[in-house]
PDB file of N, CA and C in Angstrom:
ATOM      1  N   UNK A   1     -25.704 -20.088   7.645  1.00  0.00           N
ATOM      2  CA  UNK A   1     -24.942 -19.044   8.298  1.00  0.00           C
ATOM      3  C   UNK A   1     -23.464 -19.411   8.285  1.00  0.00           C
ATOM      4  N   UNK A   2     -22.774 -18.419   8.127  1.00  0.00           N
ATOM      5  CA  UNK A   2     -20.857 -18.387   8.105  1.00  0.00           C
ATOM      6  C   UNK A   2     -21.083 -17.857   9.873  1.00  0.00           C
ATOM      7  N   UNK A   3     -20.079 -18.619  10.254  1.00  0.00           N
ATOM      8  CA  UNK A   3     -19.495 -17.746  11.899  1.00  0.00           C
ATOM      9  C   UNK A   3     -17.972 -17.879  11.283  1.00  0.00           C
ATOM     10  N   UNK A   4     -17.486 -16.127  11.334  1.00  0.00           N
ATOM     11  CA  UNK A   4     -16.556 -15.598  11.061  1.00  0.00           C
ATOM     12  C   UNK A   4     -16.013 -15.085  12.876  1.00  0.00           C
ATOM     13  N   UNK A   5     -14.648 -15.322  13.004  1.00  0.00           N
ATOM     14  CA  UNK A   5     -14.037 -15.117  14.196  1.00  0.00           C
ATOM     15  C   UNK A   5     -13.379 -14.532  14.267  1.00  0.00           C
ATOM     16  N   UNK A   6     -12.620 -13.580  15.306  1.00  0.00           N
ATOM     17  CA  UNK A   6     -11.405 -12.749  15.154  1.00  0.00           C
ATOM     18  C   UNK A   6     -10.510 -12.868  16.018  1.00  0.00           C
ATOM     19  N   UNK A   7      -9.740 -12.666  15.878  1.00  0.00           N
ATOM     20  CA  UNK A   7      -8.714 -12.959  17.032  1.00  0.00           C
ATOM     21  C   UNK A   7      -7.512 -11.571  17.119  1.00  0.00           C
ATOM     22  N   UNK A   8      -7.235 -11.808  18.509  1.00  0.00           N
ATOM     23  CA  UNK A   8      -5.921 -10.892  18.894  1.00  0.00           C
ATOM     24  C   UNK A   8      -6.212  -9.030  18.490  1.00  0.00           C
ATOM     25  N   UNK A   9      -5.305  -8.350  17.678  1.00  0.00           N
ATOM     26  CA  UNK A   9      -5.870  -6.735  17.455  1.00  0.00           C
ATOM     27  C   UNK A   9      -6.522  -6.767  16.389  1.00  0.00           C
ATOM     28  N   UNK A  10      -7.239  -7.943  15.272  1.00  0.00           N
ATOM     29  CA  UNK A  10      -8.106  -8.263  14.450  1.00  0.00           C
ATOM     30  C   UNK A  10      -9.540  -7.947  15.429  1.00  0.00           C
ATOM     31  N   UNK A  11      -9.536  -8.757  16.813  1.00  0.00           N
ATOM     32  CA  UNK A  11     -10.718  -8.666  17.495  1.00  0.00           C
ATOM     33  C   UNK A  11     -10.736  -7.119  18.025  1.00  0.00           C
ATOM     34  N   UNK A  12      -9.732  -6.851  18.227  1.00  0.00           N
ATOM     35  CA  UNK A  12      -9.647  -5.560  18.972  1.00  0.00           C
ATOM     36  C   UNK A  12     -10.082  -4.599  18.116  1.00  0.00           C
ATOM     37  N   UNK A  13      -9.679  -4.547  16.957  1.00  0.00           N
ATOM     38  CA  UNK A  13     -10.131  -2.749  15.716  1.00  0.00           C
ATOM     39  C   UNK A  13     -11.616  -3.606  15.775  1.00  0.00           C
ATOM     40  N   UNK A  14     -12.019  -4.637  15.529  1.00  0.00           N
ATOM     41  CA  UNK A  14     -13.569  -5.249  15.078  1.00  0.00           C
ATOM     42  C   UNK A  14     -14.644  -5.043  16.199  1.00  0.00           C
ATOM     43  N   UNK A  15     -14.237  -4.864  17.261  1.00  0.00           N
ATOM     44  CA  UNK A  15     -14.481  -4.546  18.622  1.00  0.00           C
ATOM     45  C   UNK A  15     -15.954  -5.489  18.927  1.00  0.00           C
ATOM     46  N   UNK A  16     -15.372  -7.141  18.175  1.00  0.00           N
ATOM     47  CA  UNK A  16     -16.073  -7.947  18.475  1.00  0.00           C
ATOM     48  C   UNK A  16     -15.200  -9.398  18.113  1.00  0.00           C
ATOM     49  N   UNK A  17     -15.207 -10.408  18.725  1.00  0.00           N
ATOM     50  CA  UNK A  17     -14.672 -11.270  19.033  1.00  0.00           C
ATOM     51  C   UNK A  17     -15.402 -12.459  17.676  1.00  0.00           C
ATOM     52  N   UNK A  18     -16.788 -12.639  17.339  1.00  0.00           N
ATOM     53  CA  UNK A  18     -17.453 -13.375  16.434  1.00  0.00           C
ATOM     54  C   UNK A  18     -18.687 -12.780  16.235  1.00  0.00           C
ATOM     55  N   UNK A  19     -18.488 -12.872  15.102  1.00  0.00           N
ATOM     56  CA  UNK A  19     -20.555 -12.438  14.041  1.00  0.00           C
ATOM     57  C   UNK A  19     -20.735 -13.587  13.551  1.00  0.00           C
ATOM     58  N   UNK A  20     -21.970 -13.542  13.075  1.00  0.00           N
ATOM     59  CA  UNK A  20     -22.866 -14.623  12.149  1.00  0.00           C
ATOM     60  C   UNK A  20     -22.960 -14.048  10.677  1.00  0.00           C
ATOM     61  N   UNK A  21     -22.541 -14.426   9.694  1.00  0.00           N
ATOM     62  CA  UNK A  21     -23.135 -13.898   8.749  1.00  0.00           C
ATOM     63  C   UNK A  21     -23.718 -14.705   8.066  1.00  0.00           C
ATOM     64  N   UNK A  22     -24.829 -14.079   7.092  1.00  0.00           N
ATOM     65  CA  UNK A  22     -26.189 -14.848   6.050  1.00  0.00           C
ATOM     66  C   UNK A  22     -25.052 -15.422   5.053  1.00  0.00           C
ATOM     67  N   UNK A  23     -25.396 -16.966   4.818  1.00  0.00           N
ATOM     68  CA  UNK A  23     -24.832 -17.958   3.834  1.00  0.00           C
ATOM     69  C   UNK A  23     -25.072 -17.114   2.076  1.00  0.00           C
ATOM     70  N   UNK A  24     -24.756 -16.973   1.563  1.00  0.00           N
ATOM     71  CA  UNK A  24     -25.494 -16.887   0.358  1.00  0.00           C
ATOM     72  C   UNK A  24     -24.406 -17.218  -0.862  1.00  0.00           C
ATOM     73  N   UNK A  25     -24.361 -18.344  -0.709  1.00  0.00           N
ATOM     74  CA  UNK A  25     -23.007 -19.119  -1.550  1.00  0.00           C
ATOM     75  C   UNK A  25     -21.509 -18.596  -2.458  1.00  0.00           C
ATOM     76  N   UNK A  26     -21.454 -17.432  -0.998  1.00  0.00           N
ATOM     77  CA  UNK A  26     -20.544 -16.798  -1.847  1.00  0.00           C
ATOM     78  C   UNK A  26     -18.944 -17.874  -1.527  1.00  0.00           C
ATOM     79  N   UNK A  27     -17.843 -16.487  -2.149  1.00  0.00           N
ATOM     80  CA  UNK A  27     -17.056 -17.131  -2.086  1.00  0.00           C
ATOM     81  C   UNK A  27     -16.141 -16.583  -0.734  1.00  0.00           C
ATOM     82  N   UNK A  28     -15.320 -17.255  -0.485  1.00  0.00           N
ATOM     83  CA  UNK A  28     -14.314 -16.769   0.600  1.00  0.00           C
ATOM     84  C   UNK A  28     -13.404 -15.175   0.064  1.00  0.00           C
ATOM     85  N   UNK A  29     -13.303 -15.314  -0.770  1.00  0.00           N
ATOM     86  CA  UNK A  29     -12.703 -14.007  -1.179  1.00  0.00           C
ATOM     87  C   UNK A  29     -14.044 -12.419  -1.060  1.00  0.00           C
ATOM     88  N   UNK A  30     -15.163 -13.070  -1.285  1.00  0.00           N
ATOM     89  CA  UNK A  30     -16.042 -12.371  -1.243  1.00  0.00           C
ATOM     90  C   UNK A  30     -16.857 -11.839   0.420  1.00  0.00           C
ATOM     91  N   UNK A  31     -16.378 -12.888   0.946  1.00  0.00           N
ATOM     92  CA  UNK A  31     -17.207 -12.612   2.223  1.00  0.00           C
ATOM     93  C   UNK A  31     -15.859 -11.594   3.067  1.00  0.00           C
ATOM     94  N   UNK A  32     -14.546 -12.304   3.035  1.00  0.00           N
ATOM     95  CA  UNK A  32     -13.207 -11.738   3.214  1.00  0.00           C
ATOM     96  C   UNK A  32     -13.427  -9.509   2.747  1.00  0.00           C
ATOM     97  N   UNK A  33     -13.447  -9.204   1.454  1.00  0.00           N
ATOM     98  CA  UNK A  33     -14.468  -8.139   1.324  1.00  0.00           C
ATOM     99  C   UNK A  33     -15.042  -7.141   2.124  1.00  0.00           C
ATOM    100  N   UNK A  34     -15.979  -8.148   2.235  1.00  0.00           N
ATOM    101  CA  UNK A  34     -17.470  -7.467   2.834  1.00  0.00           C
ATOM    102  C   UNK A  34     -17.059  -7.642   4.673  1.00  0.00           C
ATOM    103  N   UNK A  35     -16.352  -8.157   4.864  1.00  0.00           N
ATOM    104  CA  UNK A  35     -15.229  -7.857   6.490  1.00  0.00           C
ATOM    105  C   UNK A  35     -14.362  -6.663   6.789  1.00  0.00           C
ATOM    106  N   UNK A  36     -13.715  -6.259   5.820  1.00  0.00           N
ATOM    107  CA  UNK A  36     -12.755  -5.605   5.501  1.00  0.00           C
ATOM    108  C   UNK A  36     -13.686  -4.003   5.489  1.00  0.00           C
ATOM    109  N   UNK A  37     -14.539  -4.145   4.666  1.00  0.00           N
ATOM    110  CA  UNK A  37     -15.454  -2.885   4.485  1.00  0.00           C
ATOM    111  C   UNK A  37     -15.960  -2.603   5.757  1.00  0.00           C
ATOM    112  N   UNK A  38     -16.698  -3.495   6.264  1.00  0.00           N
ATOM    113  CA  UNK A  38     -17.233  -3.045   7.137  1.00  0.00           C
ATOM    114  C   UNK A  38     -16.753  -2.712   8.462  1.00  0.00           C
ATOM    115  N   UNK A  39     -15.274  -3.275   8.445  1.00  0.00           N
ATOM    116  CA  UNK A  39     -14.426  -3.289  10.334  1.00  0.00           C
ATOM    117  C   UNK A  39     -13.233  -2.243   9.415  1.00  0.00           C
ATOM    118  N   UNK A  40     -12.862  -1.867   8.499  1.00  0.00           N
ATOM    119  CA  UNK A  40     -12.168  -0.737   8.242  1.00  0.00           C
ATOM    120  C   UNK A  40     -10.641  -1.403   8.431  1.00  0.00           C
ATOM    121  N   UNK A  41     -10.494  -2.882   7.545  1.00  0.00           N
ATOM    122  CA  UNK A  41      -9.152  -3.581   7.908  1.00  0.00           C
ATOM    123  C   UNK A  41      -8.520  -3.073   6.918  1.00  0.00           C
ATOM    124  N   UNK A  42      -8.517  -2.308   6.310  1.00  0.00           N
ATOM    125  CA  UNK A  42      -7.579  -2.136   4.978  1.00  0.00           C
ATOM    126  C   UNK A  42      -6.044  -2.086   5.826  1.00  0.00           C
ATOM    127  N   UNK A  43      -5.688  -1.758   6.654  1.00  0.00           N
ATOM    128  CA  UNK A  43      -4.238  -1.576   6.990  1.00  0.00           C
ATOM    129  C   UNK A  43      -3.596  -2.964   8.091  1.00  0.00           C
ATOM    130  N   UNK A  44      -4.660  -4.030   8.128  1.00  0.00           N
ATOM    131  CA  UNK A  44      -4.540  -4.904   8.948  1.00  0.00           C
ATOM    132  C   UNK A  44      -3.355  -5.985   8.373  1.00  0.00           C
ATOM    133  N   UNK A  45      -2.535  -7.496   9.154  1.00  0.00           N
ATOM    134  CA  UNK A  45      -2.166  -8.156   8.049  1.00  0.00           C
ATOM    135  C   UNK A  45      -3.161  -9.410   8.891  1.00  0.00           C
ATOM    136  N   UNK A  46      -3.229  -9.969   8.294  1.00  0.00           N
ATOM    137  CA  UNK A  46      -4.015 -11.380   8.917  1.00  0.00           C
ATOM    138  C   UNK A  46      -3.769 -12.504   8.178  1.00  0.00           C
ATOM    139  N   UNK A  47      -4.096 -13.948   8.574  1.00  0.00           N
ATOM    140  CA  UNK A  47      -4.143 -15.206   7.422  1.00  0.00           C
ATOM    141  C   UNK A  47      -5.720 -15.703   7.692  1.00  0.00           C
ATOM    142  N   UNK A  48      -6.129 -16.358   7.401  1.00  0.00           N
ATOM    143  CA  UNK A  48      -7.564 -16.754   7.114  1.00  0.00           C
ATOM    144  C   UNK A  48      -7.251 -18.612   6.760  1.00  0.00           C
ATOM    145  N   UNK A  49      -8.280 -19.031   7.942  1.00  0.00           N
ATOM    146  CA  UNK A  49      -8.611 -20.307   8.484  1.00  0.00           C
ATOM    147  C   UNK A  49     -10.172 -20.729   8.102  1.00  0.00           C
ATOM    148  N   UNK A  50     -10.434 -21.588   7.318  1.00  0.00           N
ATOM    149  CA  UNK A  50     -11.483 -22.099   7.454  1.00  0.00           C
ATOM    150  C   UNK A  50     -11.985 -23.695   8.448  1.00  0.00           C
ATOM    151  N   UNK A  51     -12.572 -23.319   8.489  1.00  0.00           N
ATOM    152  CA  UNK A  51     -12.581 -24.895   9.659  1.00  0.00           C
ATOM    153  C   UNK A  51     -11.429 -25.171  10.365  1.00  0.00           C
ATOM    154  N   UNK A  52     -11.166 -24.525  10.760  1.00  0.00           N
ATOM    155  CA  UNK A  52      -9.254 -24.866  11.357  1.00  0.00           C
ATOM    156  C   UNK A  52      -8.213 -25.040  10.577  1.00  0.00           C
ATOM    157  N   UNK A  53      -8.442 -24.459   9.180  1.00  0.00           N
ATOM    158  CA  UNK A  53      -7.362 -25.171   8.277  1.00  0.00           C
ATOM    159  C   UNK A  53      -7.029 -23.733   7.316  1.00  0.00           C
ATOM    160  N   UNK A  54      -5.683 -23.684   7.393  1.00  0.00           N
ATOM    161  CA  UNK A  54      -5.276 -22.587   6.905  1.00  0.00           C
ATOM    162  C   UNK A  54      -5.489 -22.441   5.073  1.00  0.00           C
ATOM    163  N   UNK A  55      -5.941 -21.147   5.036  1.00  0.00           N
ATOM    164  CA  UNK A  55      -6.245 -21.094   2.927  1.00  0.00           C
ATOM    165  C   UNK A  55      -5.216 -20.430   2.636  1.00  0.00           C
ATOM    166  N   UNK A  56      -4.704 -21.607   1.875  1.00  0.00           N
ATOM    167  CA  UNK A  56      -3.417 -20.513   1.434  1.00  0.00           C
ATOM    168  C   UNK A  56      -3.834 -19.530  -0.145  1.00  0.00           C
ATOM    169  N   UNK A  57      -5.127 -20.129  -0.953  1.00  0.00           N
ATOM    170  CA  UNK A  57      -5.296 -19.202  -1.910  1.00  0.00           C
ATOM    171  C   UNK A  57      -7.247 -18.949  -1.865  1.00  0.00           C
ATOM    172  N   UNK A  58      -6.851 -18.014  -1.005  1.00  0.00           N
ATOM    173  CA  UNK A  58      -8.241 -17.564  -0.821  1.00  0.00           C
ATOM    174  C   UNK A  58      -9.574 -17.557  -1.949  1.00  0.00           C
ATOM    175  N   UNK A  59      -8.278 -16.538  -3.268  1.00  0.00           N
ATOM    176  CA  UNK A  59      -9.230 -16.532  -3.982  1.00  0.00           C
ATOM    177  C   UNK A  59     -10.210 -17.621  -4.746  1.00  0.00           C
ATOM    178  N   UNK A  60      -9.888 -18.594  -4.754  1.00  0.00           N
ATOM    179  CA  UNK A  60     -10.282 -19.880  -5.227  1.00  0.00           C
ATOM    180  C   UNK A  60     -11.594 -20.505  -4.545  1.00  0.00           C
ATOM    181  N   UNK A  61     -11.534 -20.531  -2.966  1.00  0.00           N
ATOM    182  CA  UNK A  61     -12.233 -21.156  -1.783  1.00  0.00           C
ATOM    183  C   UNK A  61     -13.555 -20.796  -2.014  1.00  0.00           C
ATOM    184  N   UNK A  62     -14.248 -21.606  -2.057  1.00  0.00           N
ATOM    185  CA  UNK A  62     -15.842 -21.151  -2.025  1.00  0.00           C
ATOM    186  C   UNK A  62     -16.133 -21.972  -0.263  1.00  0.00           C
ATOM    187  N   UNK A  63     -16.810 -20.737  -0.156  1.00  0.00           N
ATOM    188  CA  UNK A  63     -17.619 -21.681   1.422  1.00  0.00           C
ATOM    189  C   UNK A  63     -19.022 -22.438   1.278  1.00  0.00           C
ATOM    190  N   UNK A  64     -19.106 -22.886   2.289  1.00  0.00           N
ATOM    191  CA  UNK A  64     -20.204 -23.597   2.416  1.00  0.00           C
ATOM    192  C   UNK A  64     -21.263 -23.707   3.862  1.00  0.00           C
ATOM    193  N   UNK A  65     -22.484 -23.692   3.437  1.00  0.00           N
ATOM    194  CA  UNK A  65     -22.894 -23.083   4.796  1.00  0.00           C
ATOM    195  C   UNK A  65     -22.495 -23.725   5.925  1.00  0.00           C
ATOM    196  N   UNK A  66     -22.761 -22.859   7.179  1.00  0.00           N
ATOM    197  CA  UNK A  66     -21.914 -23.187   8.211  1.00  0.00           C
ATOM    198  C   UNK A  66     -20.360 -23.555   9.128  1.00  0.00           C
ATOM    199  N   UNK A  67     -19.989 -22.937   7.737  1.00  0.00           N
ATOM    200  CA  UNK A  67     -18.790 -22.662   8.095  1.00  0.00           C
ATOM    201  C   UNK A  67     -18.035 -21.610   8.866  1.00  0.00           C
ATOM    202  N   UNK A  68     -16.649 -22.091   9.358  1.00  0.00           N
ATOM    203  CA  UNK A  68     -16.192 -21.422  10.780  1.00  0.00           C
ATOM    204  C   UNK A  68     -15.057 -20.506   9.864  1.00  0.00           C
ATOM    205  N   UNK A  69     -15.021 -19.369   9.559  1.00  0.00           N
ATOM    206  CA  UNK A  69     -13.555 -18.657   9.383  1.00  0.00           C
ATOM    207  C   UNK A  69     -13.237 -17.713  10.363  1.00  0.00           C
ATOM    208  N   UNK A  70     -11.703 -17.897  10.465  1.00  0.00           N
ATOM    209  CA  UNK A  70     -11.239 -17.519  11.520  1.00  0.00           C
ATOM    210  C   UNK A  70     -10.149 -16.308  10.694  1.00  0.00           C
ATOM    211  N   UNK A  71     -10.017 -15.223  11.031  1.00  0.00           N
ATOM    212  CA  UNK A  71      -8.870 -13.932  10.772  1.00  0.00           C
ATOM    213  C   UNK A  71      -8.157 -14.232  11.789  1.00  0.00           C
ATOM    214  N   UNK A  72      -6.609 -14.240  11.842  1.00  0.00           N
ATOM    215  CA  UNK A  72      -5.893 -14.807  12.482  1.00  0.00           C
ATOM    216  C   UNK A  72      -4.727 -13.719  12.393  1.00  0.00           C
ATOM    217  N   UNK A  73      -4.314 -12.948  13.408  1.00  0.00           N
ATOM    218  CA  UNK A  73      -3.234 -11.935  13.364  1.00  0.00           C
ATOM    219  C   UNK A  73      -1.761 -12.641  13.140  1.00  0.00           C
ATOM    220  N   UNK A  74      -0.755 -11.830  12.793  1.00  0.00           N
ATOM    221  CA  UNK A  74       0.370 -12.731  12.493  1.00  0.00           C
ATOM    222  C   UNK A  74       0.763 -13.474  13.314  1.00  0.00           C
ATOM    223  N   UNK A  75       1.315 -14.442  12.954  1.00  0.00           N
ATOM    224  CA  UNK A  75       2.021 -15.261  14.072  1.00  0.00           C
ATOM    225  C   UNK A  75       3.478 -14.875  14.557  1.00  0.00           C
ATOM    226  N   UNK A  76       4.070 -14.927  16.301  1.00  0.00           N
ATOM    227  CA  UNK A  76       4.847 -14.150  16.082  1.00  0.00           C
ATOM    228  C   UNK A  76       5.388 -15.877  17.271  1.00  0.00           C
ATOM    229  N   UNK A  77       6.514 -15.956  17.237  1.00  0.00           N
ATOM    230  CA  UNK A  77       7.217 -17.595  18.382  1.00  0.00           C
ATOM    231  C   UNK A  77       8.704 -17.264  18.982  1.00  0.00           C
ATOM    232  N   UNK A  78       8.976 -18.041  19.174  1.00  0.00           N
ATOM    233  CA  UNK A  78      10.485 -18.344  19.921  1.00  0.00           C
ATOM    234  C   UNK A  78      10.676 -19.340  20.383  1.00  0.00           C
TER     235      UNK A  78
END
């Protein structure tokens, strides 16, 4: 199983905070996708965390089961 997380108005349009999804050796770009389709993010901006660690080239990343990704709304400081 992937536990995919959301945070901030990522959690808010998803109108869920964390799901489980079935492992099936995909890739991070692929599971990223099948998120998007289904919570209707096309207009969202987000960065994407695996295990606590920021991907800077998604498309590349393959997961592995049990892994934690996190959608992460922009960062905004002062």
């Amino acid at each position: 199983m992937i536990t995919v997380k959301y945070f901030g108005a990522i959690a808010a349009q998803a109108n869920v905070a964390e799901e489980m999804v079935l492992f099936a050796e995909q890739s991070l770009v692929d599971l990223i996708q099948a998120v998007i389709t289904k919570h209707n993010f096309d207009t969202v901006s987000y960065s994407v965390a695996v295990n606590h660690e920021l991907i800077q080239d998604v498309a590349t990343y393959d997961l592995q089961s049990n892994d934690v990704v996190a959608l992460l709304p922009p960062f905004a400081g002062g």
